[in-house]
N, C-alpha and C. Protein backbone atom coordinates (compact mmCIF):
# COMPACT_ATOMS: atom_id res chain seq x y z
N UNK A 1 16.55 24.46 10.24
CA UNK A 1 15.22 24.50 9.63
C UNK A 1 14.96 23.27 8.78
N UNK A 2 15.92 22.91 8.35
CA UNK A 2 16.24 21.66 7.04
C UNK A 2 15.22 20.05 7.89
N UNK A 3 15.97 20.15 9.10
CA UNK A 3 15.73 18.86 10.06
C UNK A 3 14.25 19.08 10.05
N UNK A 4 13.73 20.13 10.74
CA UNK A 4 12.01 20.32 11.35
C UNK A 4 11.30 19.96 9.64
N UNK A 5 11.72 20.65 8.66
CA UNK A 5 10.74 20.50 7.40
C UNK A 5 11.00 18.83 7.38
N UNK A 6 11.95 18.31 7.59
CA UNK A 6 12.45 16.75 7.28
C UNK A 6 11.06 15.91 8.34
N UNK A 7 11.27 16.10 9.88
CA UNK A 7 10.11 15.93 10.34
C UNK A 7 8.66 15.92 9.89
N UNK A 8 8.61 17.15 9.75
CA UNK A 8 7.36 17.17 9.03
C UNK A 8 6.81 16.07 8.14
N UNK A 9 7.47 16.28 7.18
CA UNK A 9 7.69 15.45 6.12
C UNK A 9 7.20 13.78 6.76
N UNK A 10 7.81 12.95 7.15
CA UNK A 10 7.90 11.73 8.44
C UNK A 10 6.94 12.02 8.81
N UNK A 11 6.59 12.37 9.44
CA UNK A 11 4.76 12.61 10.28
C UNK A 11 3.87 12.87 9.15
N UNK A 12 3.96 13.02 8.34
CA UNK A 12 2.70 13.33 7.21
C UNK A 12 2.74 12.29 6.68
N UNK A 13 4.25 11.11 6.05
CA UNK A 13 4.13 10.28 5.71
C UNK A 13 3.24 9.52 6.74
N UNK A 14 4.00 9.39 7.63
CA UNK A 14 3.74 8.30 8.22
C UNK A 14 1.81 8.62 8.44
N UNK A 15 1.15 9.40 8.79
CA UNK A 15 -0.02 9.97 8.72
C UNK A 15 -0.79 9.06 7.56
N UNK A 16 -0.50 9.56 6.51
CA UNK A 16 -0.78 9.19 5.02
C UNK A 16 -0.96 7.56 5.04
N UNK A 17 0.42 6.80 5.50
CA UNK A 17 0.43 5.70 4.97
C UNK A 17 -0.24 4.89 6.24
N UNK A 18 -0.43 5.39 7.06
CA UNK A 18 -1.81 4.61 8.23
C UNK A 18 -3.07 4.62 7.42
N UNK A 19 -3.05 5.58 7.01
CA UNK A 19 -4.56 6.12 6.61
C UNK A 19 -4.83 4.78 5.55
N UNK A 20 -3.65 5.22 4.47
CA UNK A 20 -3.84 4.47 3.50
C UNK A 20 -4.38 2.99 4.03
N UNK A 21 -3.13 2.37 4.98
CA UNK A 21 -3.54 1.39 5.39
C UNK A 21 -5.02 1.06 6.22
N UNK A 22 -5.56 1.88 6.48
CA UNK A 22 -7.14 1.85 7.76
C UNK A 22 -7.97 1.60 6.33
N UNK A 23 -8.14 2.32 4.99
CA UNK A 23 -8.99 2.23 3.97
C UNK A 23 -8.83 1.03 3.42
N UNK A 24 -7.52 0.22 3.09
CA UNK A 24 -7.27 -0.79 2.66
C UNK A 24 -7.93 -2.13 3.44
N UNK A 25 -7.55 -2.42 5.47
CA UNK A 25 -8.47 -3.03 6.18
C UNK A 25 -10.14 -2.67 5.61
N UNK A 26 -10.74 -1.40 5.98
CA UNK A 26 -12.07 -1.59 5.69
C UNK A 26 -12.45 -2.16 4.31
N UNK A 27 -12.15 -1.65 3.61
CA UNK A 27 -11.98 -2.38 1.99
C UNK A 27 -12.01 -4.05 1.91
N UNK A 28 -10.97 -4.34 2.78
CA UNK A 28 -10.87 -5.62 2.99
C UNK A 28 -11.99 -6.47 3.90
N UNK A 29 -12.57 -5.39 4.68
CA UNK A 29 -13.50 -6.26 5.74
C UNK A 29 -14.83 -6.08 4.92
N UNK A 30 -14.84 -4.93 4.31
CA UNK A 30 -16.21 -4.66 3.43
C UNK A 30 -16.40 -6.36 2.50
N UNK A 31 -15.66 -6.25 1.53
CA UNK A 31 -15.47 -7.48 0.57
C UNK A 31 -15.40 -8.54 1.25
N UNK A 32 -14.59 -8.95 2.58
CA UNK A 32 -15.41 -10.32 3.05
C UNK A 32 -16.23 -10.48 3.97
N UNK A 33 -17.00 -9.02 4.37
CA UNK A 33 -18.38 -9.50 4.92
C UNK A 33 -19.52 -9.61 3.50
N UNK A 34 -19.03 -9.07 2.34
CA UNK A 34 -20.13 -9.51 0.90
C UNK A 34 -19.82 -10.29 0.71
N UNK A 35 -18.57 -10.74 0.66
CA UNK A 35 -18.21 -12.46 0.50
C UNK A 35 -18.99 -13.62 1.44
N UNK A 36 -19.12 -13.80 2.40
CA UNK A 36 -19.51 -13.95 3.24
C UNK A 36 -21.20 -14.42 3.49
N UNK A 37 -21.84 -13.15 2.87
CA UNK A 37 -23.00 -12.79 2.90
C UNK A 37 -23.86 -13.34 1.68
N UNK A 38 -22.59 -13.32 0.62
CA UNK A 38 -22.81 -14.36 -0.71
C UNK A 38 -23.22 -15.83 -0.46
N UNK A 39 -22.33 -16.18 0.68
CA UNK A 39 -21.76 -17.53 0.61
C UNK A 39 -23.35 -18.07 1.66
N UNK A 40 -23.44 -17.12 2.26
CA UNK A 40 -24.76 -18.03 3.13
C UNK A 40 -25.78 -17.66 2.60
N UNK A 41 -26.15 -17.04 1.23
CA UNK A 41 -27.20 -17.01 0.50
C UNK A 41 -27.43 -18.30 -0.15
């Protein structure tokens, strides 16, 4: 039972820290398309 909760565990991370990472890209693409959008004003 120890192993499957351990799994779990690993797939939620790993879940989590995509995610985290997909918000961090948009975040990042948000700020340099305003950057961007600054710059050809």
């Amino acid at each position: 039972g120890r192993s499957l909760h351990y799994r779990l565990y690993l797939l939620f991370d790993l879940a989590y820290l995509s995610l985290v990472d997909g918000l961090a890209l948009l975040l990042a693409r948000v700020a340099l398309g305003l950057l961007l959008g600054l710059l050809d004003c």
